[in-house]
Protein backbone atom coordinates (compact mmCIF):
# COMPACT_ATOMS: atom_id res chain seq x y z
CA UNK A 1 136.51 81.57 67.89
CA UNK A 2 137.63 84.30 69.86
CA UNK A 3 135.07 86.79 68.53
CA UNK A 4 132.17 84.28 68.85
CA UNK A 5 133.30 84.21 72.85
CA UNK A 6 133.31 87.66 72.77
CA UNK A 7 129.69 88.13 71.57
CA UNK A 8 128.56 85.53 73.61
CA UNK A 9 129.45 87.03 76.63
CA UNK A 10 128.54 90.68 75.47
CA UNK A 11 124.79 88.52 74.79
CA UNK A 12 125.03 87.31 78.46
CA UNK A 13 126.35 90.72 80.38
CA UNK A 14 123.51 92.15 78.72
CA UNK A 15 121.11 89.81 79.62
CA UNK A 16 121.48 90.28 82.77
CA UNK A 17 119.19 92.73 84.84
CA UNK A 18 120.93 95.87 85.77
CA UNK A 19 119.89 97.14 89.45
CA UNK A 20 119.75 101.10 89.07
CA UNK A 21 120.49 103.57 92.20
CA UNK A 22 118.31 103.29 95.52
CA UNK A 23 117.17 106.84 96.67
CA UNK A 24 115.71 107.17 99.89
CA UNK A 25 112.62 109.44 99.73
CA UNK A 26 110.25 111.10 101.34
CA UNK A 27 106.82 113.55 101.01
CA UNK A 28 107.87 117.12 99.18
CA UNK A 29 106.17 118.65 102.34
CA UNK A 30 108.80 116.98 104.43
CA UNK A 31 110.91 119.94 105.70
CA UNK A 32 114.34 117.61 105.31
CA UNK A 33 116.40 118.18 102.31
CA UNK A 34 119.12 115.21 103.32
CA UNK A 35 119.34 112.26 105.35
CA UNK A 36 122.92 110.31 105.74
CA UNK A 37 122.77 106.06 105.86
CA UNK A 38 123.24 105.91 109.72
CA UNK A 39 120.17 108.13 110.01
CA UNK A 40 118.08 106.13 107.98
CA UNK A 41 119.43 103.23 109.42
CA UNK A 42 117.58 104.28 112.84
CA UNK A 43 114.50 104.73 111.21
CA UNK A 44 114.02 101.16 109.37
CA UNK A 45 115.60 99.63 112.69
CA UNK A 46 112.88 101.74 115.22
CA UNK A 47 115.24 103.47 117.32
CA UNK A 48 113.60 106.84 116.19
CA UNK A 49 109.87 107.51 115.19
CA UNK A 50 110.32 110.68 113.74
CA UNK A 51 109.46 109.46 109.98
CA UNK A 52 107.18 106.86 109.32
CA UNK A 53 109.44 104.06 106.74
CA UNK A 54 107.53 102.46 104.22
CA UNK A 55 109.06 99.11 103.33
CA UNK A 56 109.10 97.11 100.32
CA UNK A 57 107.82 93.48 99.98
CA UNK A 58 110.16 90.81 101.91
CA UNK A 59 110.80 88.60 98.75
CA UNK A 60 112.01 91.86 96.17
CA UNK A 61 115.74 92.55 95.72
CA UNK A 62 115.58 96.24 96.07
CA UNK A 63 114.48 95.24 99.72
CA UNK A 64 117.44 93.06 99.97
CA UNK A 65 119.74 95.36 98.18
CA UNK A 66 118.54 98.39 100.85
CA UNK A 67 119.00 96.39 103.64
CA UNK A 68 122.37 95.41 103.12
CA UNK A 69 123.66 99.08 101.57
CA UNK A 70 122.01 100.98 104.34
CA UNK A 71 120.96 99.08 106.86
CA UNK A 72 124.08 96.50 106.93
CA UNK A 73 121.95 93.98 108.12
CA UNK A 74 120.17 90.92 106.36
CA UNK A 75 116.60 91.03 106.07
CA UNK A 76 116.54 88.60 108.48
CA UNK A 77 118.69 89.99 110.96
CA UNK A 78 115.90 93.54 110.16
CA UNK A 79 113.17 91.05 110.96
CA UNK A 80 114.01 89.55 113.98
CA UNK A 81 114.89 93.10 115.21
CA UNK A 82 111.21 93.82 114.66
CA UNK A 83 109.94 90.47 115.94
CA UNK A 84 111.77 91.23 119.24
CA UNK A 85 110.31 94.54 119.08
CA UNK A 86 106.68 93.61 118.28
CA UNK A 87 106.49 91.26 121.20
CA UNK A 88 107.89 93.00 123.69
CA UNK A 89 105.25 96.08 122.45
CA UNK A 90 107.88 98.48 121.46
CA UNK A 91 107.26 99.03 118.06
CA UNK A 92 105.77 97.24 115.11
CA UNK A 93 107.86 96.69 111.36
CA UNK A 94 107.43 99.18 108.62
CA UNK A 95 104.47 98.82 106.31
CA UNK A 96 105.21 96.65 103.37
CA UNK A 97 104.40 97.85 99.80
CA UNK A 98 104.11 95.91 96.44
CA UNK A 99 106.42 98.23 94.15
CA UNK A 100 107.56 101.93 93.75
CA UNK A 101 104.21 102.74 92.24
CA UNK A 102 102.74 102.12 95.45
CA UNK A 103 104.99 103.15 97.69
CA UNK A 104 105.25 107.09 96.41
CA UNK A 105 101.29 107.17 96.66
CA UNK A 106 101.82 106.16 100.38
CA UNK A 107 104.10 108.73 100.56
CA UNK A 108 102.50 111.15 98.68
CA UNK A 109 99.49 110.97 101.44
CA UNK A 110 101.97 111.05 104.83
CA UNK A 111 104.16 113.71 104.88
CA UNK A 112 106.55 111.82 107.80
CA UNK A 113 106.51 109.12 105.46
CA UNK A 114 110.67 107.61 104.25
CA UNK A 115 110.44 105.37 101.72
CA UNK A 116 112.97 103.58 99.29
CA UNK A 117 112.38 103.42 96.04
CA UNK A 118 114.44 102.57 92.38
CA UNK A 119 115.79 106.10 91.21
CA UNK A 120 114.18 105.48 87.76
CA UNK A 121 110.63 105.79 89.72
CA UNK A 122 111.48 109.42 91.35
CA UNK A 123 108.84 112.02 90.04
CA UNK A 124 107.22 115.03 91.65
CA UNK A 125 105.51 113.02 94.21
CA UNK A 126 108.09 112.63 95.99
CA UNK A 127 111.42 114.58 97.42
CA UNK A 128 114.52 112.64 97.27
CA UNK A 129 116.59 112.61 100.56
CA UNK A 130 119.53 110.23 99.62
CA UNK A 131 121.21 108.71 96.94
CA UNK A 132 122.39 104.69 97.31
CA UNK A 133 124.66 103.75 94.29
């Protein structure tokens, strides 16, 4: 009995979908080598326009994930931010993408662009600037 529990909940830990790291990226041409949560933090919340973020689609969990790691805010609580901002003409919300895939070619073609993206997707096209475990 005991061992039949035991592979049954091996069957359903494994089942289960494992989120990998977050890394916060940006174009290789980007001059930055390293960017700290707070920092980012500014960016996705538009008190600074130095970099350009690149979002990912409302209804994914790596954009929930993010925005409660980094941001330590709900997605709503990031969206009314940006309503606020939008109507009072202050700024507008980051660009939304559909996965990783199109999210580093976004990057690869701005070089202000910060993006998040699932460390299993980093390649050449892009420079990593932080690690979220």
């Amino acid at each position: 009995m005991k061992t039949r529990l035991l592979v049954l909940l091996t069957l359903t830990l494994t089942a289960l979908p494992s989120l990998g790291e977050i890394v916060v990226v940006t174009n290789p041409a980007n001059p930055a080598t390293r960017m700290l949560p707070d920092q980012v933090a500014q960016f996705y919340l538009g008190s600074s326009t130095i970099f350009t973020p690149l979002d990912h689609a409302k209804d994914s969990s790596l954009h929930k994930e993010f925005y409660e790691k980094v941001i330590k805010k709900t997605p709503a609580q990031v969206e009314a931010i940006w309503a606020k901002a939008s109507f009072s003409g202050k700024g507008s919300a980051p660009k939304e993408f559909a996965n990783d895939a199109a999210i580093k070619k976004a990057v690869a073609a701005e070089p202000t662009s910060l993006a998040y993206i699932d460390k299993a997707s980093v390649d050449s096209s892009v420079k990593v600037l932080l690690t979220i475990p």
